[in-house]
PDB file of N, CA and C in Angstrom:
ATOM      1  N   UNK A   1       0.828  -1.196   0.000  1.00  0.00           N
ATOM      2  CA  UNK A   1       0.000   0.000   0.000  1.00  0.00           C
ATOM      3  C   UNK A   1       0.870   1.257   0.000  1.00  0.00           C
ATOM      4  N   UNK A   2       2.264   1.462   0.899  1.00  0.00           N
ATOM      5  CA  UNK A   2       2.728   2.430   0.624  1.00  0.00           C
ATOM      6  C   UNK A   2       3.232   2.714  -0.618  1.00  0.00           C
ATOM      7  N   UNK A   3       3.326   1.670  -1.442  1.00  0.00           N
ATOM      8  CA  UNK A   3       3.773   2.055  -2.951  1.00  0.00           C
ATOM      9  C   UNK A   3       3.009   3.015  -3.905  1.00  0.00           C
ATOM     10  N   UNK A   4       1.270   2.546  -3.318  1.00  0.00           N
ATOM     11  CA  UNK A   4       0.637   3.130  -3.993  1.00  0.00           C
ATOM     12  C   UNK A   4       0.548   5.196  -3.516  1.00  0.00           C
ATOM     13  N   UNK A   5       0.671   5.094  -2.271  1.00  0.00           N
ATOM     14  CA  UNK A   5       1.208   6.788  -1.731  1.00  0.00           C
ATOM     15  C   UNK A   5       1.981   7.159  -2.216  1.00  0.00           C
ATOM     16  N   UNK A   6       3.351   6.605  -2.234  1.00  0.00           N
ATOM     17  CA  UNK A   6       4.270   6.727  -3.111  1.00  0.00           C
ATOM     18  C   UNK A   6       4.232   7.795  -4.362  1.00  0.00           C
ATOM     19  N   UNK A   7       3.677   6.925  -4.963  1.00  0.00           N
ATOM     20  CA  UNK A   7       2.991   7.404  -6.570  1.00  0.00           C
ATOM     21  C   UNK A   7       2.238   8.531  -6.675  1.00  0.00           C
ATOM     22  N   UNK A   8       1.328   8.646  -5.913  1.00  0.00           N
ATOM     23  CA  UNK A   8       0.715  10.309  -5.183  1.00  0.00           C
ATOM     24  C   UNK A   8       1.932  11.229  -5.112  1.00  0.00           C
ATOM     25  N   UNK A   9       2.662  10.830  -4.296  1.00  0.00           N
ATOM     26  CA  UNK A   9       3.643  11.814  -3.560  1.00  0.00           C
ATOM     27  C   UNK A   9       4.369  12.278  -4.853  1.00  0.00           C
ATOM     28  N   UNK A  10       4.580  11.252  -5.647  1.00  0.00           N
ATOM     29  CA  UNK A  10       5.212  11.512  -7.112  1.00  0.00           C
ATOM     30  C   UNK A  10       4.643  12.481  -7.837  1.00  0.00           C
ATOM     31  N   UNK A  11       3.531  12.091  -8.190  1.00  0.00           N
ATOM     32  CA  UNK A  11       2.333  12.843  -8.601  1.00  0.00           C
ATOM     33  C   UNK A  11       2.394  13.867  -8.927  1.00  0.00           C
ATOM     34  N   UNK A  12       2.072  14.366  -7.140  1.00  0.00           N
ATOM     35  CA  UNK A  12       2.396  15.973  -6.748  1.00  0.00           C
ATOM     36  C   UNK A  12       3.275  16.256  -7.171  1.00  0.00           C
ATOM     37  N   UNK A  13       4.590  15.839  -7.274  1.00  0.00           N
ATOM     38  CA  UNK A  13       6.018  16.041  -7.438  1.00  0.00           C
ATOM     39  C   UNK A  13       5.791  16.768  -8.737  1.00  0.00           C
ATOM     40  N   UNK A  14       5.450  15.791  -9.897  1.00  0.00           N
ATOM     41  CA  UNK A  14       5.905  16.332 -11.397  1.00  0.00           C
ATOM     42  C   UNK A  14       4.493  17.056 -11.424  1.00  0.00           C
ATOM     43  N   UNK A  15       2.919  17.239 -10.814  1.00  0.00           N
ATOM     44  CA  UNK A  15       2.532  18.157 -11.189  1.00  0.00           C
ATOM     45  C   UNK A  15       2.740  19.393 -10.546  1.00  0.00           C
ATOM     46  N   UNK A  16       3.930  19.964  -9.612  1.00  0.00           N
ATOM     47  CA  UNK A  16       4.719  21.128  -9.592  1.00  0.00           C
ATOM     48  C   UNK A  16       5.360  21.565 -10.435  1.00  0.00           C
ATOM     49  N   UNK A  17       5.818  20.574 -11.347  1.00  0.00           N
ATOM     50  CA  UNK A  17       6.958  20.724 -12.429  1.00  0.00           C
ATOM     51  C   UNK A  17       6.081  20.700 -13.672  1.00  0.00           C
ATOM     52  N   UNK A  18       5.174  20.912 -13.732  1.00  0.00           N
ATOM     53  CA  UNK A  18       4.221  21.216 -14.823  1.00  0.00           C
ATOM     54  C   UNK A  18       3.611  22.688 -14.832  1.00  0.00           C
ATOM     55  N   UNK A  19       3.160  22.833 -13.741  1.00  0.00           N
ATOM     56  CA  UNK A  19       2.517  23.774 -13.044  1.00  0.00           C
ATOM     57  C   UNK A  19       3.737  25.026 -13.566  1.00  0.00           C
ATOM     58  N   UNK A  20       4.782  24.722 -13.076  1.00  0.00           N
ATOM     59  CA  UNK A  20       6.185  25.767 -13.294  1.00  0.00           C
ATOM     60  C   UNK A  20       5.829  26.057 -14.681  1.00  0.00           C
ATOM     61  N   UNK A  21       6.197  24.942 -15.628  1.00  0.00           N
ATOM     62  CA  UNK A  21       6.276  24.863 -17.197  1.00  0.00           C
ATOM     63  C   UNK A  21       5.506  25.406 -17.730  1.00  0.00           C
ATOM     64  N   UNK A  22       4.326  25.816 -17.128  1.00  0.00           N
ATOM     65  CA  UNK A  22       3.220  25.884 -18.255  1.00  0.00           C
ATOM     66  C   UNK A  22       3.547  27.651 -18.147  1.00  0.00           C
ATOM     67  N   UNK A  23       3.840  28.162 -16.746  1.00  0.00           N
ATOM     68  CA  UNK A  23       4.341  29.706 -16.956  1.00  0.00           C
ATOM     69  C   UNK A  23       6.013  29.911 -17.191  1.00  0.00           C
ATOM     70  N   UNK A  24       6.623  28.580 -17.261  1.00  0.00           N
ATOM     71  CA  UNK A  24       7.712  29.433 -18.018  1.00  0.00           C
ATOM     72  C   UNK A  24       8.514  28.657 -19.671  1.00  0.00           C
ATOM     73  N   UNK A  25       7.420  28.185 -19.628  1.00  0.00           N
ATOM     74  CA  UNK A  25       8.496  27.433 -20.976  1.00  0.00           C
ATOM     75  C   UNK A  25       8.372  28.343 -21.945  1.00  0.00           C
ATOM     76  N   UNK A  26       9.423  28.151 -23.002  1.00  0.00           N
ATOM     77  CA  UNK A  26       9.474  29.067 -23.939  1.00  0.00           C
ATOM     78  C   UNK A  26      10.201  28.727 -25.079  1.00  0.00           C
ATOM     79  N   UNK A  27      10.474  27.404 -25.006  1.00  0.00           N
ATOM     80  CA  UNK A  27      10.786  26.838 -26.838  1.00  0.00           C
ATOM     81  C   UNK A  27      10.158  25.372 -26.622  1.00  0.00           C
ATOM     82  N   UNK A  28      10.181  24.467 -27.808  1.00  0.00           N
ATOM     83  CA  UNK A  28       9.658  23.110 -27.986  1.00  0.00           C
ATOM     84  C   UNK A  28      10.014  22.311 -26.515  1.00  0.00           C
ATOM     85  N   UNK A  29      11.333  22.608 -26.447  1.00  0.00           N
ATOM     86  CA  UNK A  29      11.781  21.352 -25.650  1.00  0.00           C
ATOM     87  C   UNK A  29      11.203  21.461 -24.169  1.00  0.00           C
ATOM     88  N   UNK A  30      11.066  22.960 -23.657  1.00  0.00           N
ATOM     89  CA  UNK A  30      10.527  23.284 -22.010  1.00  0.00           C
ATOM     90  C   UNK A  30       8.811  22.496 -22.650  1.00  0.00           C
ATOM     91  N   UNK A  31       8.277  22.896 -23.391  1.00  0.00           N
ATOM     92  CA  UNK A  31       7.112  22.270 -23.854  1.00  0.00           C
ATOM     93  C   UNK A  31       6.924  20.788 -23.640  1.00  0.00           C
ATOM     94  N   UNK A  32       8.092  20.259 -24.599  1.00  0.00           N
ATOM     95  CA  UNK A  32       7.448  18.405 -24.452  1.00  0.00           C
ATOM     96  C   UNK A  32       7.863  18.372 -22.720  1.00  0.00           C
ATOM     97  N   UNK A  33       8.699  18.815 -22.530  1.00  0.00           N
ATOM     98  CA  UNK A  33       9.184  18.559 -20.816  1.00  0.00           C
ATOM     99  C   UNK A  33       7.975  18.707 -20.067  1.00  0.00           C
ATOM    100  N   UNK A  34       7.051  19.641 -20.250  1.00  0.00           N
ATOM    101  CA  UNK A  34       5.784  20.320 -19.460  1.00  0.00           C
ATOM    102  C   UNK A  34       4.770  18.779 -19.963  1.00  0.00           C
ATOM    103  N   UNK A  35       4.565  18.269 -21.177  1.00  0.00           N
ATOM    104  CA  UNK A  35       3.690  17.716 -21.314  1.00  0.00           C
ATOM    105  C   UNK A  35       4.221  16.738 -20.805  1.00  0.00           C
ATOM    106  N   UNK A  36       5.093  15.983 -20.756  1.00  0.00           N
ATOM    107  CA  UNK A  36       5.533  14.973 -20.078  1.00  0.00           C
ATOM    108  C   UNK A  36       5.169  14.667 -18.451  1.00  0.00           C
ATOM    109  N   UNK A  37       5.548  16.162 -17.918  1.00  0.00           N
ATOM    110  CA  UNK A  37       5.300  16.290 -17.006  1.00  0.00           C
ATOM    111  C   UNK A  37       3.600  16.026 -16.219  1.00  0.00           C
ATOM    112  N   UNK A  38       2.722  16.836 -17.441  1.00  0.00           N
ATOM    113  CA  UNK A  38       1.923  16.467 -17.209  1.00  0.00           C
ATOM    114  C   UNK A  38       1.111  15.345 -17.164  1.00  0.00           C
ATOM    115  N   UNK A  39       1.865  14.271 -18.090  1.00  0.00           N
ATOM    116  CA  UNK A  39       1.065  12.635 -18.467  1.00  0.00           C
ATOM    117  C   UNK A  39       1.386  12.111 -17.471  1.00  0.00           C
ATOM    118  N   UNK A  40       3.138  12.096 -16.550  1.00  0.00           N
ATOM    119  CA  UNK A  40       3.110  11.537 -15.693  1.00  0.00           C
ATOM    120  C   UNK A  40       2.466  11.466 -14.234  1.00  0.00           C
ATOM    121  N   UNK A  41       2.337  12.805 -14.348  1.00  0.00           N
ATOM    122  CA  UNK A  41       1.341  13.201 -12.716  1.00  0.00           C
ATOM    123  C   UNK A  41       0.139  12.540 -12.855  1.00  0.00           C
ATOM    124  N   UNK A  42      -0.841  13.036 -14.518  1.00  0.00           N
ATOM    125  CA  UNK A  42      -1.852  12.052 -14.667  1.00  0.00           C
ATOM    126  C   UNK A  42      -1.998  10.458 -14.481  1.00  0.00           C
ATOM    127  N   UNK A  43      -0.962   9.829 -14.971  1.00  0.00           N
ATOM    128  CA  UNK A  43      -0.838   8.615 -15.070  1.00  0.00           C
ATOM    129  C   UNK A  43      -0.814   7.811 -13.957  1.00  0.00           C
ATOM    130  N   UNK A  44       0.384   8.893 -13.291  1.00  0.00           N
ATOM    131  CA  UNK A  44       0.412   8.215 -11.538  1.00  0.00           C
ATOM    132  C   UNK A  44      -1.057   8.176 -10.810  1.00  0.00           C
ATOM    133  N   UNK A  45      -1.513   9.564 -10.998  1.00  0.00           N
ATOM    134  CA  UNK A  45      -2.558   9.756  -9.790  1.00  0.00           C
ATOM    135  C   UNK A  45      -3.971   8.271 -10.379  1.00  0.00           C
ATOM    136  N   UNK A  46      -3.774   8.533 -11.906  1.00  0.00           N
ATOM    137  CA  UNK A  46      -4.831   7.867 -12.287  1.00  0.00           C
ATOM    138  C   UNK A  46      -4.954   6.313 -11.544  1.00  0.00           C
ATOM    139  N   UNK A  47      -3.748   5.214 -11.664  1.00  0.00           N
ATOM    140  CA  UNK A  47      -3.108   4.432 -11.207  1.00  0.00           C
ATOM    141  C   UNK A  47      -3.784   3.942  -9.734  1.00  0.00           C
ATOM    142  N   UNK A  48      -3.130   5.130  -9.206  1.00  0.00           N
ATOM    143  CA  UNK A  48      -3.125   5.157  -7.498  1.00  0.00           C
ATOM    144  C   UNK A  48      -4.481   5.174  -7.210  1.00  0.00           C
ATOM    145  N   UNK A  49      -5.601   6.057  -8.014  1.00  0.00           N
ATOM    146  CA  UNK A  49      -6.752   6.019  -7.941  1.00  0.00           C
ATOM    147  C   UNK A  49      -7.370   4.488  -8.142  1.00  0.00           C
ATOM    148  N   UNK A  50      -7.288   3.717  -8.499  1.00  0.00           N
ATOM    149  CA  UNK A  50      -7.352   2.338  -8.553  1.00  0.00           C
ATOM    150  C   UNK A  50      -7.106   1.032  -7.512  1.00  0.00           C
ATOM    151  N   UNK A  51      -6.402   1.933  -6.990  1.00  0.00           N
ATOM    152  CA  UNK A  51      -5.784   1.380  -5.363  1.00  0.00           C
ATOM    153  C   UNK A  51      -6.209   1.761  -4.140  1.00  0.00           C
ATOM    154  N   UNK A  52      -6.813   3.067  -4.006  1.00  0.00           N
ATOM    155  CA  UNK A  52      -6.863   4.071  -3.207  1.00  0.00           C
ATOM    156  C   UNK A  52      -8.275   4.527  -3.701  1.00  0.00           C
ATOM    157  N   UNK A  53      -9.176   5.156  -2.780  1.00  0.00           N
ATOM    158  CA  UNK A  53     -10.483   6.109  -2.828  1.00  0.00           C
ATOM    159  C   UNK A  53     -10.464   7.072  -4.016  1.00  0.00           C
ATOM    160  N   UNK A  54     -10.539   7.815  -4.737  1.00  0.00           N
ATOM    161  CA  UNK A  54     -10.436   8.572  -5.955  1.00  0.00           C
ATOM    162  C   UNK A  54     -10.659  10.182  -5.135  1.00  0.00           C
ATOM    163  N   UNK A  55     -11.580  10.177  -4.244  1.00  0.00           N
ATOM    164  CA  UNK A  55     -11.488  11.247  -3.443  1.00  0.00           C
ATOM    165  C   UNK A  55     -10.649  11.768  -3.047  1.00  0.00           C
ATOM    166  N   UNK A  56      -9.701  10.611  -2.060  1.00  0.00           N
ATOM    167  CA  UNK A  56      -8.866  10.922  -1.500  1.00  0.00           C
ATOM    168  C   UNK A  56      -7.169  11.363  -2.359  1.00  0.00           C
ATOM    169  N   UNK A  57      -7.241  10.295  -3.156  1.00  0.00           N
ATOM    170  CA  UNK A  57      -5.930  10.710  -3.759  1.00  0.00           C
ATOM    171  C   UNK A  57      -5.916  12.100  -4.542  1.00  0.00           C
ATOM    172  N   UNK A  58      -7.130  12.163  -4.975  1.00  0.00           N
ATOM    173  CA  UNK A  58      -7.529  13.547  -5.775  1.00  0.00           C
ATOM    174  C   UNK A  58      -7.266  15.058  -4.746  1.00  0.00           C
ATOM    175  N   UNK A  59      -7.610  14.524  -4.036  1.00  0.00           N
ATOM    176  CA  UNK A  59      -7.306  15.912  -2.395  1.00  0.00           C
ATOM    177  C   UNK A  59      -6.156  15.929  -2.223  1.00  0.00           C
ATOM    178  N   UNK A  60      -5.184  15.011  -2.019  1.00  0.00           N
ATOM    179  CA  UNK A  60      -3.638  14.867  -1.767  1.00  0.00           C
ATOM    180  C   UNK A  60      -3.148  15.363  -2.850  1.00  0.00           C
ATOM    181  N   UNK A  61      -3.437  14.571  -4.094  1.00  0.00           N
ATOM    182  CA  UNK A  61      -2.788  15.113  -5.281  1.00  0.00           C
ATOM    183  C   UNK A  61      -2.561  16.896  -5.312  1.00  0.00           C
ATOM    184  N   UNK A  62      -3.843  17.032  -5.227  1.00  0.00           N
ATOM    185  CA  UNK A  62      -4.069  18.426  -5.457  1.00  0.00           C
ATOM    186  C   UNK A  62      -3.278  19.082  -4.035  1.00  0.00           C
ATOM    187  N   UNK A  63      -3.660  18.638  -3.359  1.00  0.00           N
ATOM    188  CA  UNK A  63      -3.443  19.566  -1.761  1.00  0.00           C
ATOM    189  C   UNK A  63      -1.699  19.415  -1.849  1.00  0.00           C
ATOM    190  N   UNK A  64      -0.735  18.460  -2.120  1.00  0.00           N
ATOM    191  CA  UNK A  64       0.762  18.562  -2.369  1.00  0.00           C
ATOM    192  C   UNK A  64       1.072  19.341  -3.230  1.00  0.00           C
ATOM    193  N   UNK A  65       0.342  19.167  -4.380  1.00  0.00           N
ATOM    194  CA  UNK A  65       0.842  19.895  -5.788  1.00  0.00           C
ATOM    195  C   UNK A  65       0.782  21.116  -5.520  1.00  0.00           C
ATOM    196  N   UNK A  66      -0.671  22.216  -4.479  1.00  0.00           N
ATOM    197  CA  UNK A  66      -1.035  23.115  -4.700  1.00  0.00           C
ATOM    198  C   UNK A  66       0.503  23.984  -3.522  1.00  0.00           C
ATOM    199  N   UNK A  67       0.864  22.945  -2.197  1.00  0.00           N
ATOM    200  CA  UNK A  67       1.647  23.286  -1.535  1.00  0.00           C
ATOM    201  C   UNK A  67       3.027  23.304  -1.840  1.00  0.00           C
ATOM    202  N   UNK A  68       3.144  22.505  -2.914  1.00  0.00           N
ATOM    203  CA  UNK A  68       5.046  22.037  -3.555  1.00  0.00           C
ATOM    204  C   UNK A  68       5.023  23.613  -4.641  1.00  0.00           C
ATOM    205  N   UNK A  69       3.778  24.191  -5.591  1.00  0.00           N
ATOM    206  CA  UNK A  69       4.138  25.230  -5.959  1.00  0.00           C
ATOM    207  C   UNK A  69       4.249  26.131  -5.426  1.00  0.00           C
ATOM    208  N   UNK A  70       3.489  26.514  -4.040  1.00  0.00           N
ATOM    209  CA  UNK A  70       3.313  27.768  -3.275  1.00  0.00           C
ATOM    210  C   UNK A  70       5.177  27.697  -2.748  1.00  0.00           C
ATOM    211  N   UNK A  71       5.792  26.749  -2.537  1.00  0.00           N
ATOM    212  CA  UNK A  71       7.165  26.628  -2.081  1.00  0.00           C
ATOM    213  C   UNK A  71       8.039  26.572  -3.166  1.00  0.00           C
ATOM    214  N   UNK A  72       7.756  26.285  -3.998  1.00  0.00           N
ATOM    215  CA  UNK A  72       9.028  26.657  -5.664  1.00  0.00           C
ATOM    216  C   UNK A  72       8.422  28.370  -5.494  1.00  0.00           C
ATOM    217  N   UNK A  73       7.280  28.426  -5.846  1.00  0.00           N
ATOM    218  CA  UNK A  73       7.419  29.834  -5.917  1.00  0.00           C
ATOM    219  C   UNK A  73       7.826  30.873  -4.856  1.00  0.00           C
ATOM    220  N   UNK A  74       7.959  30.649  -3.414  1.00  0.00           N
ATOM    221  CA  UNK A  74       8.884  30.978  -2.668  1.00  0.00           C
ATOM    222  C   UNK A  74      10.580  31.282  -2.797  1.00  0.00           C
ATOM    223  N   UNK A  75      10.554  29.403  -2.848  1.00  0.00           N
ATOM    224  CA  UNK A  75      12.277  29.020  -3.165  1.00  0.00           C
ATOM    225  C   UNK A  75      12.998  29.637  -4.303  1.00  0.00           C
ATOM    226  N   UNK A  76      12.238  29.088  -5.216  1.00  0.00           N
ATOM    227  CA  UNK A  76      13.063  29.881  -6.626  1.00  0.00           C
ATOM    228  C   UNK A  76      13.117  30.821  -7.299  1.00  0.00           C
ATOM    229  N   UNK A  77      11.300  31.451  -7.167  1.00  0.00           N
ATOM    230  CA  UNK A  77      11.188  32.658  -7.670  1.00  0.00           C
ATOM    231  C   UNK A  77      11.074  33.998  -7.239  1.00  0.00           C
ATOM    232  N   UNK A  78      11.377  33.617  -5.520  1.00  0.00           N
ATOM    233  CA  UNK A  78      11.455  35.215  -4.859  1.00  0.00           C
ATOM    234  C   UNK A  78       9.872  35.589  -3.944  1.00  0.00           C
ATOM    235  N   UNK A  79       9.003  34.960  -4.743  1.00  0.00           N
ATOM    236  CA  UNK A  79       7.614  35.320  -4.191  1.00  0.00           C
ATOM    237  C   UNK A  79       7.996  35.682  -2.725  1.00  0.00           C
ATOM    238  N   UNK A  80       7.042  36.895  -2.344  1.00  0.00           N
ATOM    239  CA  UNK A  80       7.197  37.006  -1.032  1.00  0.00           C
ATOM    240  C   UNK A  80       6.502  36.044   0.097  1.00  0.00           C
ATOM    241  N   UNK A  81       6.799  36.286   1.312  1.00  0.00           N
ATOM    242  CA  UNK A  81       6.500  35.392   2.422  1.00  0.00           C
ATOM    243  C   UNK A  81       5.763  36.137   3.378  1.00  0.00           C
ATOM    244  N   UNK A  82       4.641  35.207   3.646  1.00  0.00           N
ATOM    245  CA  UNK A  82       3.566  36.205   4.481  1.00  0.00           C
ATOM    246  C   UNK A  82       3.423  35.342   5.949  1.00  0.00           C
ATOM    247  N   UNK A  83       2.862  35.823   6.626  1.00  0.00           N
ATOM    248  CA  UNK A  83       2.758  35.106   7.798  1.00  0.00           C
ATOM    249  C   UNK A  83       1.560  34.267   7.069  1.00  0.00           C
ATOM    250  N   UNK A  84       0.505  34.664   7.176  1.00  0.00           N
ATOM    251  CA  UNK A  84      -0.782  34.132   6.773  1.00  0.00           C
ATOM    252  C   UNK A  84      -0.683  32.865   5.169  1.00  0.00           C
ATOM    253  N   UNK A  85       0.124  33.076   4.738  1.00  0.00           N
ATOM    254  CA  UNK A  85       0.701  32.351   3.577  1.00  0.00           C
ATOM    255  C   UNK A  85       0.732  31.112   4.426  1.00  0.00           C
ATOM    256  N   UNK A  86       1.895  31.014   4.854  1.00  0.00           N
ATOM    257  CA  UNK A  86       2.649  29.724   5.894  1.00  0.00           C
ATOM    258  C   UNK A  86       1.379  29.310   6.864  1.00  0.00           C
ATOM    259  N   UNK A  87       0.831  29.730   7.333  1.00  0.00           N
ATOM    260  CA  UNK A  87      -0.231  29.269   8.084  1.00  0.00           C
ATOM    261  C   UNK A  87      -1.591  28.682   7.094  1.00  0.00           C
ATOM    262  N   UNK A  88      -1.974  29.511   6.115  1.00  0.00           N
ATOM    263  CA  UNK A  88      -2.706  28.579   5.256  1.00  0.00           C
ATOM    264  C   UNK A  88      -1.577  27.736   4.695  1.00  0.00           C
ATOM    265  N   UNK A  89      -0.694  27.701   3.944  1.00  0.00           N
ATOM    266  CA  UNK A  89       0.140  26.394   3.885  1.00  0.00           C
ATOM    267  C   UNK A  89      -0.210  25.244   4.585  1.00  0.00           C
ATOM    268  N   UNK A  90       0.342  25.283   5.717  1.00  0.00           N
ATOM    269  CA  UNK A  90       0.431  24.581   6.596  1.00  0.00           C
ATOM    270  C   UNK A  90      -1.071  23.929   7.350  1.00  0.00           C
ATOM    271  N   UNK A  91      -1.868  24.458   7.221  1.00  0.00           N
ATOM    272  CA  UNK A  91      -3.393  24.093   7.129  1.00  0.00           C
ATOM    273  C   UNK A  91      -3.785  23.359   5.854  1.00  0.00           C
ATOM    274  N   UNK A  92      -3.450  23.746   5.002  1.00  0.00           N
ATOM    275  CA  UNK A  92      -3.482  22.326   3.828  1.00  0.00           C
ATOM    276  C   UNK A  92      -2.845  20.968   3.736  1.00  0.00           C
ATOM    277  N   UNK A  93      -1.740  21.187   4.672  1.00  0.00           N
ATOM    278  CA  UNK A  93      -0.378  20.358   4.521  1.00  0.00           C
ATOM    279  C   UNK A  93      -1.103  19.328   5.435  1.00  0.00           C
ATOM    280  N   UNK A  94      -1.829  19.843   6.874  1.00  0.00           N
ATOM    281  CA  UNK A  94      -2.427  19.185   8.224  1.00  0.00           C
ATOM    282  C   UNK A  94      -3.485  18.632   7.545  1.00  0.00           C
ATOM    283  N   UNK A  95      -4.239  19.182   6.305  1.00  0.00           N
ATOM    284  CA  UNK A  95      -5.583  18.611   6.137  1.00  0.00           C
ATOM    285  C   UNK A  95      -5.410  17.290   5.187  1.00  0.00           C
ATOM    286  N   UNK A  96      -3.937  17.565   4.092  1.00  0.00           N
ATOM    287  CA  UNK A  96      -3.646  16.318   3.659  1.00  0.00           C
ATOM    288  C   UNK A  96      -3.160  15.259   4.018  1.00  0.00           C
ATOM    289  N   UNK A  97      -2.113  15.380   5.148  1.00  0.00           N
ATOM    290  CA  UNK A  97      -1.668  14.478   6.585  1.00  0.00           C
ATOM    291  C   UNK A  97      -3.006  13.900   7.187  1.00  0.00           C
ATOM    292  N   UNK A  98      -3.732  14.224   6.911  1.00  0.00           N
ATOM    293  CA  UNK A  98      -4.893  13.745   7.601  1.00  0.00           C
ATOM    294  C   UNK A  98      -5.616  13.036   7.348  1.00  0.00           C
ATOM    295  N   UNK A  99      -6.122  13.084   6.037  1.00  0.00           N
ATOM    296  CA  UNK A  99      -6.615  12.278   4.684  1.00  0.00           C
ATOM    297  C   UNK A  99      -5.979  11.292   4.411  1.00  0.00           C
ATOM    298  N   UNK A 100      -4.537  11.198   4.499  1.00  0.00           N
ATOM    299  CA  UNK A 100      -4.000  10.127   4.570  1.00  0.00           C
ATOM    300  C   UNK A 100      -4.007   8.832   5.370  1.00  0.00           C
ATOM    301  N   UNK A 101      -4.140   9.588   6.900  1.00  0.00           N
ATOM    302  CA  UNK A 101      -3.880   9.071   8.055  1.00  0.00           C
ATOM    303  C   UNK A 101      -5.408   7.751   7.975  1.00  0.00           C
ATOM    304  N   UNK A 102      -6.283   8.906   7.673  1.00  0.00           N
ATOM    305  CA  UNK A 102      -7.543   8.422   7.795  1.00  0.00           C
ATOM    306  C   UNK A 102      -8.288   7.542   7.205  1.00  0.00           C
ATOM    307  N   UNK A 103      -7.108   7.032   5.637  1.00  0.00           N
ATOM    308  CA  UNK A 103      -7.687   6.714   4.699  1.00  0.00           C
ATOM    309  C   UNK A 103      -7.074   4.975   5.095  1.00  0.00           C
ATOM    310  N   UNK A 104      -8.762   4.448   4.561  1.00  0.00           N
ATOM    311  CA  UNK A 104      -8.317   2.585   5.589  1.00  0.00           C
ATOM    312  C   UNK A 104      -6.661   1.929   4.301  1.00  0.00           C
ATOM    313  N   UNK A 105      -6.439   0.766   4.922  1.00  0.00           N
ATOM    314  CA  UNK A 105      -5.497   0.127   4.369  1.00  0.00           C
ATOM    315  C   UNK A 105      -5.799  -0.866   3.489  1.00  0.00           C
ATOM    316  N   UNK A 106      -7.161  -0.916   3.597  1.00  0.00           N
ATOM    317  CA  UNK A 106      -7.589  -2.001   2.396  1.00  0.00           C
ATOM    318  C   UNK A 106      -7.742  -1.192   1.350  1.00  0.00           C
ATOM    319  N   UNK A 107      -7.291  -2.190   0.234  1.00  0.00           N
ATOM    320  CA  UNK A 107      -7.299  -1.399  -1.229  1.00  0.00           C
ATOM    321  C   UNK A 107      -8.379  -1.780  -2.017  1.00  0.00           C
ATOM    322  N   UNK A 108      -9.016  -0.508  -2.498  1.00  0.00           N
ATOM    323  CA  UNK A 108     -10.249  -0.643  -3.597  1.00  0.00           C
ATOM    324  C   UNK A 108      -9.734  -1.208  -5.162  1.00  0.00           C
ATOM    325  N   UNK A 109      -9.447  -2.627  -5.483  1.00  0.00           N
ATOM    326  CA  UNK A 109      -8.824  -2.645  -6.607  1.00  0.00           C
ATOM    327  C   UNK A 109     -10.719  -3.006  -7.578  1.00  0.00           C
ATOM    328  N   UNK A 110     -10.299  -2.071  -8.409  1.00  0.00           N
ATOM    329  CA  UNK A 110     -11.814  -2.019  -9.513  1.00  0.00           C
ATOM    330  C   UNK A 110     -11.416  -2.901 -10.380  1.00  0.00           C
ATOM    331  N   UNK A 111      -9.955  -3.514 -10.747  1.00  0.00           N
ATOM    332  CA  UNK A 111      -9.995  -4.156 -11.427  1.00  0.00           C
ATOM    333  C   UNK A 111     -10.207  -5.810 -11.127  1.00  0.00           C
ATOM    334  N   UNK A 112     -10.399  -5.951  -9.901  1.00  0.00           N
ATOM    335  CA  UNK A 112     -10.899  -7.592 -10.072  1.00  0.00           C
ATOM    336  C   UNK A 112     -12.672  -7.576  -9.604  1.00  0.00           C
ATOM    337  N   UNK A 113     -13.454  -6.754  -9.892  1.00  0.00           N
ATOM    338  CA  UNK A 113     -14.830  -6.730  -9.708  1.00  0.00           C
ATOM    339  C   UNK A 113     -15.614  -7.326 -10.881  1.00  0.00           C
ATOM    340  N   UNK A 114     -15.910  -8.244 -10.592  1.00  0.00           N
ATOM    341  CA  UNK A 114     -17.044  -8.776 -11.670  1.00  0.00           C
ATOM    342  C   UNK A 114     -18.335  -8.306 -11.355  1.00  0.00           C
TER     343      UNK A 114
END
């Protein structure tokens, strides 16, 4: 089962790195990189969704991705830093820690349902 989190966590990962791409690419190659980026986040989450609640991975997905850009755009691009920033941050971060926590260990596999 943790493999299948895993793949979430991935997820999020390259849809930060999409998210980036889509505001800064600027010849073919940042392009296929962005779409790439994007099949794999799809692919993973889709996957994991198969294993996992569709709700839930969909909230994580989103709730990492939305927190891994708010922190590139910190880290790399200067964005400023607010108190209230970091505290909603961090209220998303608690609500996806949570979803996780909460979510049972048996796996919904759709593919052996007759």
């Amino acid at each position: 089962m943790q493999k299948v989190w895993w793949s979430v966590f991935i997820a999020a990962g390259f849809e930060v790195l999409w998210v980036i791409g889509l505001k800064h690419s600027y010849n073919v190659w940042t392009w296929i990189g962005t779409a790439i980026a994007v099949f794999v986040s799809f692919y993973l989450m889709i996957m994991a969704g198969k294993k996992l609640p569709v709700g839930t991975v969909y909230a994580v997905f989103v709730g990492l991705g939305t927190v891994g850009t708010i922190i590139a755009d910190i880290l790399i691009f200067n964005e400023p830093v607010h108190t209230i920033k970091i505290l909603l941050i961090s209220l998303l971060l608690f609500g996806v820690i949570g979803l996780k926590v909460v979510t049972p260990e048996v796996a919904v596999d759709k593919g052996d349902e007759a």
